[in-house]
PDB file of N, CA and C in Angstrom:
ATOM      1  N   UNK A   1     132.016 -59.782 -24.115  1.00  0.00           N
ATOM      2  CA  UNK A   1     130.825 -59.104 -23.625  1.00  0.00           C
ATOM      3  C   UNK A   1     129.603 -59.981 -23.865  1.00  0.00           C
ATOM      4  N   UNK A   2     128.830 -59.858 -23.061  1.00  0.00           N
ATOM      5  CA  UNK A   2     127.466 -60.763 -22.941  1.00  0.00           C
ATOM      6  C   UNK A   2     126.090 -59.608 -22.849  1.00  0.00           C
ATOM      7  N   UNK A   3     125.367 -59.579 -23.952  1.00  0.00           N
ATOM      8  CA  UNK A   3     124.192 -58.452 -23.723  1.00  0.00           C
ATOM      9  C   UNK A   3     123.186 -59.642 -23.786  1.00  0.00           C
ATOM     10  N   UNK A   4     122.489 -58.606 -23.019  1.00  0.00           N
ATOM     11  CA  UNK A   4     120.844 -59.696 -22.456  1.00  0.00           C
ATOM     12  C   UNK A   4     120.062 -58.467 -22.730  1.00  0.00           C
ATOM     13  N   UNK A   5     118.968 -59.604 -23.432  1.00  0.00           N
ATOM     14  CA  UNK A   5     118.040 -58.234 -23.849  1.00  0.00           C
ATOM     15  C   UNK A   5     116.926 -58.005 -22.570  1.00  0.00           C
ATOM     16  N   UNK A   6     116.353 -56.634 -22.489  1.00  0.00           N
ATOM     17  CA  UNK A   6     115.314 -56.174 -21.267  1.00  0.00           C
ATOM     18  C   UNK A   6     114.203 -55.865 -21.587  1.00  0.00           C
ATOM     19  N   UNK A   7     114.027 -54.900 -22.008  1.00  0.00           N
ATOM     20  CA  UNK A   7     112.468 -54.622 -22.551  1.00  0.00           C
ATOM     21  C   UNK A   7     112.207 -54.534 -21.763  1.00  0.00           C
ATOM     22  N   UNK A   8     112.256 -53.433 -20.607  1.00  0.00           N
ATOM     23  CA  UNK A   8     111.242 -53.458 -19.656  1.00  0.00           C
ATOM     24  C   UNK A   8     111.485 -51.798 -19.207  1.00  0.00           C
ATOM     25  N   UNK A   9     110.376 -51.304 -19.070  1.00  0.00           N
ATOM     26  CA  UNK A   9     109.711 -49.550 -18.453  1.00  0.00           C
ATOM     27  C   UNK A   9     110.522 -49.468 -17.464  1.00  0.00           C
ATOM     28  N   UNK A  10     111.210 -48.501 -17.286  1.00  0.00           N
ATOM     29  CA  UNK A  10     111.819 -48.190 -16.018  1.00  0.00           C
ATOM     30  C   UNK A  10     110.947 -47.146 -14.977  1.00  0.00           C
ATOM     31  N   UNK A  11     110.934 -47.729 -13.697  1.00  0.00           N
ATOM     32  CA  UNK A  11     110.306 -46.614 -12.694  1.00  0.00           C
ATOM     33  C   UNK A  11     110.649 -45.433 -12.842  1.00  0.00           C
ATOM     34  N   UNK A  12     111.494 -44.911 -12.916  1.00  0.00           N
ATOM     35  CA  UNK A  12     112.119 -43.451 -12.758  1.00  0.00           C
ATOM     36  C   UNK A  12     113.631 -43.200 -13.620  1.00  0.00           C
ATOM     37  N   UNK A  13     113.727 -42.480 -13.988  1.00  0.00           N
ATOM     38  CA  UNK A  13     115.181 -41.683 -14.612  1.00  0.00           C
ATOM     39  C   UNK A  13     115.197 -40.067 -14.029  1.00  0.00           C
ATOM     40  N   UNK A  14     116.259 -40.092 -13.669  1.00  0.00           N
ATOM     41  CA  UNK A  14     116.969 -38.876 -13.286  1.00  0.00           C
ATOM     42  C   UNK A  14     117.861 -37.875 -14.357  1.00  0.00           C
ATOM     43  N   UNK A  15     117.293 -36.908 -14.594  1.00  0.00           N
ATOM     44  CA  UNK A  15     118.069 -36.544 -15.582  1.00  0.00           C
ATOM     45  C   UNK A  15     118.098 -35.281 -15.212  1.00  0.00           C
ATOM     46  N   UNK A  16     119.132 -34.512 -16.396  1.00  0.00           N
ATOM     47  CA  UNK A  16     119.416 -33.155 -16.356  1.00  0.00           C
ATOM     48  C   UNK A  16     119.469 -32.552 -17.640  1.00  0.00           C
ATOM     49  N   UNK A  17     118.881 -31.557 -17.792  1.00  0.00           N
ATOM     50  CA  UNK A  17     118.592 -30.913 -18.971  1.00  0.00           C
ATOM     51  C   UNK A  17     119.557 -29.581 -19.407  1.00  0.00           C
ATOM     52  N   UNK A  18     120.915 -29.501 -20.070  1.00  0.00           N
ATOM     53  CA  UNK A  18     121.855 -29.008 -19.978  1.00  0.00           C
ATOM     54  C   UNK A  18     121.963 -28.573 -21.860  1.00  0.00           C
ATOM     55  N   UNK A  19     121.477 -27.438 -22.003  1.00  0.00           N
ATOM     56  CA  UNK A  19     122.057 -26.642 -23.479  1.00  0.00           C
ATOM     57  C   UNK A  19     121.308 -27.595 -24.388  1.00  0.00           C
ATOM     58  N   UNK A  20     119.812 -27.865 -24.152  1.00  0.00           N
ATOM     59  CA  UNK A  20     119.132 -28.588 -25.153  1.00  0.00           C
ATOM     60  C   UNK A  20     119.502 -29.918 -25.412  1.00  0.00           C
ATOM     61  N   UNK A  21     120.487 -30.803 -24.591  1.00  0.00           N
ATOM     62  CA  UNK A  21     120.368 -32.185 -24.232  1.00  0.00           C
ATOM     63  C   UNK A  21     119.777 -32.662 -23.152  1.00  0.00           C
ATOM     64  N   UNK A  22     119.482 -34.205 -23.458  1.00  0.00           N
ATOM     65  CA  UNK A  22     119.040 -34.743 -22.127  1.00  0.00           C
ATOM     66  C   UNK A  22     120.185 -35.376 -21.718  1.00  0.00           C
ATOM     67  N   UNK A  23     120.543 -35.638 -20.468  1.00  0.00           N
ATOM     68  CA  UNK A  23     121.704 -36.485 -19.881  1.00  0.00           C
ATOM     69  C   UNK A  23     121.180 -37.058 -18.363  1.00  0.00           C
ATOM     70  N   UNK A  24     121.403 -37.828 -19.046  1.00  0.00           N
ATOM     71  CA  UNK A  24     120.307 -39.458 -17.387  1.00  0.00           C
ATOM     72  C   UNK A  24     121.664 -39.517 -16.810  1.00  0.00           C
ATOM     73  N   UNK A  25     121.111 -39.723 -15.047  1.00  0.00           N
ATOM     74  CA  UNK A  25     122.138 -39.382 -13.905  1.00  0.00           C
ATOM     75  C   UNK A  25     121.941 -40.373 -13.161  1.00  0.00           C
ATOM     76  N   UNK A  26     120.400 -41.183 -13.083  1.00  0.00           N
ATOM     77  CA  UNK A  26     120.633 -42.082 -12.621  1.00  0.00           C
ATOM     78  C   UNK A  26     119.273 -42.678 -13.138  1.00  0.00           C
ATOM     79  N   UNK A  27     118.773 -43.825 -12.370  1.00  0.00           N
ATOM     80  CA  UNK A  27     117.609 -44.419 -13.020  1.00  0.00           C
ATOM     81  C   UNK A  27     117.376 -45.783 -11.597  1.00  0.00           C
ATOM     82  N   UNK A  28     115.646 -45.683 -11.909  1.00  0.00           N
ATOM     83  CA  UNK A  28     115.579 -47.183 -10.701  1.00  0.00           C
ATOM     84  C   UNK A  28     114.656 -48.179 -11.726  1.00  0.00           C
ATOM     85  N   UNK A  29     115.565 -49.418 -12.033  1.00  0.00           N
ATOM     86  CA  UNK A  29     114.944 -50.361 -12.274  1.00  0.00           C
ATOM     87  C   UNK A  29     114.715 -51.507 -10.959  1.00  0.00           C
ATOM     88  N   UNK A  30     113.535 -52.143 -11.053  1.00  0.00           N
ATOM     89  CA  UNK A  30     113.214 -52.829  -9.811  1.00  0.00           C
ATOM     90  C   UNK A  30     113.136 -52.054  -8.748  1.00  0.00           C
ATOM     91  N   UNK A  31     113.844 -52.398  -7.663  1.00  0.00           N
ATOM     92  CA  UNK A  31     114.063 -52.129  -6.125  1.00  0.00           C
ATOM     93  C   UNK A  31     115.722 -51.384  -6.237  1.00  0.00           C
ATOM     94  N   UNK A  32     116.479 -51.303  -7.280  1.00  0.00           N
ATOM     95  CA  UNK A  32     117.830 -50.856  -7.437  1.00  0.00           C
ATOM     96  C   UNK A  32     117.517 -49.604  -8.103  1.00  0.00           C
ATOM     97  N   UNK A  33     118.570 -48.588  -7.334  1.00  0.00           N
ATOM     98  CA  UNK A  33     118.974 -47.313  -8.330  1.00  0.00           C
ATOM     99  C   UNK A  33     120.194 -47.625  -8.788  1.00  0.00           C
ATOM    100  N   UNK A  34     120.282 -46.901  -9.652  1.00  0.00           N
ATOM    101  CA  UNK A  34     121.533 -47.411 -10.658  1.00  0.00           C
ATOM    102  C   UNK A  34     122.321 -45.748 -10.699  1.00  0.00           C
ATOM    103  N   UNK A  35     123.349 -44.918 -10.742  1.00  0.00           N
ATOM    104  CA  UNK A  35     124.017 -44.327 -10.523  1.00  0.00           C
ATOM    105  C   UNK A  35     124.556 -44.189 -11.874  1.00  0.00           C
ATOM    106  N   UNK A  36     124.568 -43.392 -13.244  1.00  0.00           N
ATOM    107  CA  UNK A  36     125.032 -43.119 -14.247  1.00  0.00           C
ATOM    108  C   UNK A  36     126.624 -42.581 -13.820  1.00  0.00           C
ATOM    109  N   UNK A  37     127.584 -43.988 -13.857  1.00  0.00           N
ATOM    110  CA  UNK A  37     128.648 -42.963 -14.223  1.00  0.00           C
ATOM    111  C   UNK A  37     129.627 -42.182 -15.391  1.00  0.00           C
ATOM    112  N   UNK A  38     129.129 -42.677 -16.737  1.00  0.00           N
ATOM    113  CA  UNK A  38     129.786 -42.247 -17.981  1.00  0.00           C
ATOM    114  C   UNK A  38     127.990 -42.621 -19.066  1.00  0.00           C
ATOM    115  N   UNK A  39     128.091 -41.326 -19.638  1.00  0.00           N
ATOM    116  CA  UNK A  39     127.077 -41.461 -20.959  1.00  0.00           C
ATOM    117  C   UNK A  39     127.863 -42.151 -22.072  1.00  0.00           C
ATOM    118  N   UNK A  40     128.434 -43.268 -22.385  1.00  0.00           N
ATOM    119  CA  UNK A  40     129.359 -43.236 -23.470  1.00  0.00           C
ATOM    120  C   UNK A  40     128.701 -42.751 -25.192  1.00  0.00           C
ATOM    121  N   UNK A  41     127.386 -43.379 -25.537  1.00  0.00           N
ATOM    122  CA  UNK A  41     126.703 -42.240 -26.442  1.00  0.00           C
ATOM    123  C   UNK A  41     125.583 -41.923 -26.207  1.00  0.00           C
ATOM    124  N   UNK A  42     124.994 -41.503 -27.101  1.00  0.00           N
ATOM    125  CA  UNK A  42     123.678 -40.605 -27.086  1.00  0.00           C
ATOM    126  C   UNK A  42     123.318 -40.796 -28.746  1.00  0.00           C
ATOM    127  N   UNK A  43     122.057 -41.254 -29.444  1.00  0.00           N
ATOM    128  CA  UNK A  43     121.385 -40.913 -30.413  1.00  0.00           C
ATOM    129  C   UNK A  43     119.954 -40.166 -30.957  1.00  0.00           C
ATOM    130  N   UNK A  44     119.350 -39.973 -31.786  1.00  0.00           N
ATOM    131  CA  UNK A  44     118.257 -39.482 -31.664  1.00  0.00           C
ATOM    132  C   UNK A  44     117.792 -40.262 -32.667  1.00  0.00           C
ATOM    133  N   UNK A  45     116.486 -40.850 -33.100  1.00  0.00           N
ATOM    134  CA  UNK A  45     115.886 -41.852 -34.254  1.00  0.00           C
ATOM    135  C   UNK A  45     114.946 -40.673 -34.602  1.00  0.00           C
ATOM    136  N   UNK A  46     114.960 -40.122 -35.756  1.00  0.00           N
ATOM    137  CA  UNK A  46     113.763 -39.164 -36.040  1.00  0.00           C
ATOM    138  C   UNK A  46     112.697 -39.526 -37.264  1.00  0.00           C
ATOM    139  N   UNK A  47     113.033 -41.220 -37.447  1.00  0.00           N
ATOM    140  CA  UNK A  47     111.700 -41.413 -38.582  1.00  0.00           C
ATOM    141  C   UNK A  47     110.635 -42.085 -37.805  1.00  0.00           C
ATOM    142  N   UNK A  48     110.420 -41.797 -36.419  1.00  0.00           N
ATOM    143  CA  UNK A  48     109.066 -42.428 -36.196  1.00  0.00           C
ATOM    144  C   UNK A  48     108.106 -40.454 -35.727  1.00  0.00           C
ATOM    145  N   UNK A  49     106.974 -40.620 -35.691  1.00  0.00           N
ATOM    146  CA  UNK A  49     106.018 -39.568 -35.096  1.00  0.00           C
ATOM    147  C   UNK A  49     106.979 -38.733 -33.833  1.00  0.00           C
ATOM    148  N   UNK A  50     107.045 -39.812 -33.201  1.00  0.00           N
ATOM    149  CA  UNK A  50     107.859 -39.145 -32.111  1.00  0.00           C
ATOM    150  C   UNK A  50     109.091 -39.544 -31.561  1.00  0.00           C
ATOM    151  N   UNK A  51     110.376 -38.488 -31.603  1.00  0.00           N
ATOM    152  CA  UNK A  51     111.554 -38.737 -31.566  1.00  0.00           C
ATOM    153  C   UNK A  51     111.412 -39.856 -30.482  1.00  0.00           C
ATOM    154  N   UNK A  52     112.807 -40.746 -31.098  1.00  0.00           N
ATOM    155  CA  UNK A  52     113.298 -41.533 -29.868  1.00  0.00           C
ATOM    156  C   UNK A  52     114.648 -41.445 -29.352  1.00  0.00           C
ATOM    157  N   UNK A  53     114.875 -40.816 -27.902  1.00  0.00           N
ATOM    158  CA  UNK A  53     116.267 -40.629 -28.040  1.00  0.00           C
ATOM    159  C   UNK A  53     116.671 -42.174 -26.861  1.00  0.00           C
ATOM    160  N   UNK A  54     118.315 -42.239 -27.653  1.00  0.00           N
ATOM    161  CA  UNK A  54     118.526 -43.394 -26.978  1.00  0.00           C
ATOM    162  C   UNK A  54     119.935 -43.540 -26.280  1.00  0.00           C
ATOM    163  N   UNK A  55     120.405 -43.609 -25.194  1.00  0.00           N
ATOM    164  CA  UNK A  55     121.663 -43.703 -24.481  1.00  0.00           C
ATOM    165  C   UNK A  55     122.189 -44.761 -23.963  1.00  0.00           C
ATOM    166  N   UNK A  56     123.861 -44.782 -24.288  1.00  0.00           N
ATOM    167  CA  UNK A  56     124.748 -46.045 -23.942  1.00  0.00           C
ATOM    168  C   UNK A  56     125.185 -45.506 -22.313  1.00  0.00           C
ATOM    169  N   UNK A  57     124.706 -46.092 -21.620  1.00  0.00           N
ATOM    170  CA  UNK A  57     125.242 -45.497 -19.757  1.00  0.00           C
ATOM    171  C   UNK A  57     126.092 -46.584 -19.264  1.00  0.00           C
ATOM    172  N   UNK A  58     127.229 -46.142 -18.434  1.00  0.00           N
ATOM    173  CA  UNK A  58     127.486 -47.412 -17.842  1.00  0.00           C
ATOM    174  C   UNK A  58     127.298 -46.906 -16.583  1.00  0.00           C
ATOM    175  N   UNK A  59     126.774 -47.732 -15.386  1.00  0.00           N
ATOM    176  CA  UNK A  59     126.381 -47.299 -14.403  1.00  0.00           C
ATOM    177  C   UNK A  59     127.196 -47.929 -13.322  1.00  0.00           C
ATOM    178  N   UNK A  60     126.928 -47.726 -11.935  1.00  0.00           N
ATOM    179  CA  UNK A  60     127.933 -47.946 -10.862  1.00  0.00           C
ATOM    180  C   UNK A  60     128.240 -49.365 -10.635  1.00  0.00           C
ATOM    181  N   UNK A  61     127.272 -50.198 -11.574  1.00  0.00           N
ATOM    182  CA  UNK A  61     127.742 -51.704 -10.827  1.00  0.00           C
ATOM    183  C   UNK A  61     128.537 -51.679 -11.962  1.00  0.00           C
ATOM    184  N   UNK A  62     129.267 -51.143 -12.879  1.00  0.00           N
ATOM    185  CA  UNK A  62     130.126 -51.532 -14.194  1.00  0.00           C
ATOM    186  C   UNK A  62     129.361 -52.356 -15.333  1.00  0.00           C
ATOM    187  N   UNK A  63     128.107 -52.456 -15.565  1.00  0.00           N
ATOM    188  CA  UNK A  63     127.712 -52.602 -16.503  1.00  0.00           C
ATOM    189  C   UNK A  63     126.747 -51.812 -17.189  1.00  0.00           C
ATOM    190  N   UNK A  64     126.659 -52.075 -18.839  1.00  0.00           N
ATOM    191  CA  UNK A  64     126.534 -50.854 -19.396  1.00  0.00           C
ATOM    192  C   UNK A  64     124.931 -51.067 -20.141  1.00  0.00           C
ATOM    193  N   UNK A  65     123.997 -50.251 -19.713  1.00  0.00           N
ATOM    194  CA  UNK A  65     122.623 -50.486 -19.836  1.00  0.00           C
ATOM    195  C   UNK A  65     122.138 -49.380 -21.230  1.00  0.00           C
ATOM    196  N   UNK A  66     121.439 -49.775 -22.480  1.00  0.00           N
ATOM    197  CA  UNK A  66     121.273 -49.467 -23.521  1.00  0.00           C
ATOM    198  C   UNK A  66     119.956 -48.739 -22.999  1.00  0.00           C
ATOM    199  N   UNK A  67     119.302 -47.921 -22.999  1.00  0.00           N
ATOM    200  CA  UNK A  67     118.160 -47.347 -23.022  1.00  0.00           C
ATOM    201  C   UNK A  67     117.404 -46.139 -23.601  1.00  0.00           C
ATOM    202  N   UNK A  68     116.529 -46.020 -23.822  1.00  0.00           N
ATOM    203  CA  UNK A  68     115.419 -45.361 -24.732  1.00  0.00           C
ATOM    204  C   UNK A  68     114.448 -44.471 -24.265  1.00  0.00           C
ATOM    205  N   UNK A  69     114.346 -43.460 -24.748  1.00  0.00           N
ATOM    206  CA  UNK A  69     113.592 -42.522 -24.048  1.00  0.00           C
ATOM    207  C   UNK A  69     112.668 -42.062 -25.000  1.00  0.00           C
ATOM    208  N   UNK A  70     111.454 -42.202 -24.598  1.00  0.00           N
ATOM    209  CA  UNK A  70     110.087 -42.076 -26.219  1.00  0.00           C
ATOM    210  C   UNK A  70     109.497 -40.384 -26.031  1.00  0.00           C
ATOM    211  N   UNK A  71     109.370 -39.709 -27.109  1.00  0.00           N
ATOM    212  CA  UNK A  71     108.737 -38.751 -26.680  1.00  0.00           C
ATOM    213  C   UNK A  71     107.324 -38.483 -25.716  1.00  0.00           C
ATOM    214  N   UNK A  72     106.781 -39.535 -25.436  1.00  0.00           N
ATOM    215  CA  UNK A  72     105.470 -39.509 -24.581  1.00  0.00           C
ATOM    216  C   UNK A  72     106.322 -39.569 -22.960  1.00  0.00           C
ATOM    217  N   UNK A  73     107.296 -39.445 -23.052  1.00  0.00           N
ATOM    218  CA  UNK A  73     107.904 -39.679 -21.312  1.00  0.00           C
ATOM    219  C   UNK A  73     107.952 -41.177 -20.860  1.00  0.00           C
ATOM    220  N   UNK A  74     108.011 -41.590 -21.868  1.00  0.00           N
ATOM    221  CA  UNK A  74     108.232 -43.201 -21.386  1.00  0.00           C
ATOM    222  C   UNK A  74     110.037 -43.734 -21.339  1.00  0.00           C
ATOM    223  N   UNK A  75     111.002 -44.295 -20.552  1.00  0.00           N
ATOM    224  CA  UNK A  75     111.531 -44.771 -20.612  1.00  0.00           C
ATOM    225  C   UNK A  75     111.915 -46.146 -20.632  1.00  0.00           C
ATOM    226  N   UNK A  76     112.565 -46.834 -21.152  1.00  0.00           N
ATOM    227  CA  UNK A  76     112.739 -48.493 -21.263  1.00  0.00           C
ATOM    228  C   UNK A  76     114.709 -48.890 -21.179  1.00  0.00           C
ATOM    229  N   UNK A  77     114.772 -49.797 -20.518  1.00  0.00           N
ATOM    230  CA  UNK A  77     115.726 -50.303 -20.464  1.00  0.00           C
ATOM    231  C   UNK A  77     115.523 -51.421 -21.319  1.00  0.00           C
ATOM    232  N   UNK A  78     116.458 -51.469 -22.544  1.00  0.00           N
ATOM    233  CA  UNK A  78     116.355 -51.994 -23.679  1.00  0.00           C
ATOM    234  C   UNK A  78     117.525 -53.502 -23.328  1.00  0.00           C
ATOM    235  N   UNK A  79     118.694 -53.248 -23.413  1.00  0.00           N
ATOM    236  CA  UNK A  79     119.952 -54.067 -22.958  1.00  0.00           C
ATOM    237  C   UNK A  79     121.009 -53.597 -21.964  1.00  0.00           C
ATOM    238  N   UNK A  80     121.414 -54.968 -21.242  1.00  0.00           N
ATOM    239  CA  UNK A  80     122.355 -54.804 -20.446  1.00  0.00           C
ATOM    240  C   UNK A  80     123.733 -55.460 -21.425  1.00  0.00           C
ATOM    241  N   UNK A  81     124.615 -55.048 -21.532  1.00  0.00           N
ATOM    242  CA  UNK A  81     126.076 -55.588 -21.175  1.00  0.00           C
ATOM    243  C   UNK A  81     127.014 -55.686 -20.528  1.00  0.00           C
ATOM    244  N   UNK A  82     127.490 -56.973 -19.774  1.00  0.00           N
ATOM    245  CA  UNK A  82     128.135 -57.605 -19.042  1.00  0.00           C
ATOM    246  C   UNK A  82     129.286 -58.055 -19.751  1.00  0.00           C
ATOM    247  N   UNK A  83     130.371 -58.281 -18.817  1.00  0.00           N
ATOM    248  CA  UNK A  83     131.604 -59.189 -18.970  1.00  0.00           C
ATOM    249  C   UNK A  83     131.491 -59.927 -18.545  1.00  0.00           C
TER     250      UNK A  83
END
């Protein structure tokens, strides 16, 4: 596996709000939507002011994008991993 780091705001996330989780469905970085097909995890960081929750997705092109969701509504695509 090869992860490349991103750091970068994502335009949009798609999500669904199901029994007090969040679960991202899809997301557009750049000019690409990306298609969530497996959440493999989910965490929550609760020692900063405001929770950070953070999800392992692998999405339709088969690679698996690390990303972060800040309580102010900000999202970031943190890392990709590739084969």
């Amino acid at each position: 596996m090869h992860e490349e780091q991103i750091s970068e705001s994502l335009q949009k996330v798609y999500v669904l709000f199901e029994k007090g989780k969040i679960r991202p469905r899809a997301l557009l970085w750049g000019t690409r939507r990306y298609e969530v097909v497996q959440i493999n995890s989910s965490w929550i960081d609760r020692s900063r002011r405001l929770p950070r929750h953070g999800f392992s997705l692998t999405v339709d092109s088969g690679e698996i994008f690390q990303v972060l969701y800040e309580g102010n509504a900000t999202w970031k695509l943190e890392y990709i991993l590739t084969e």
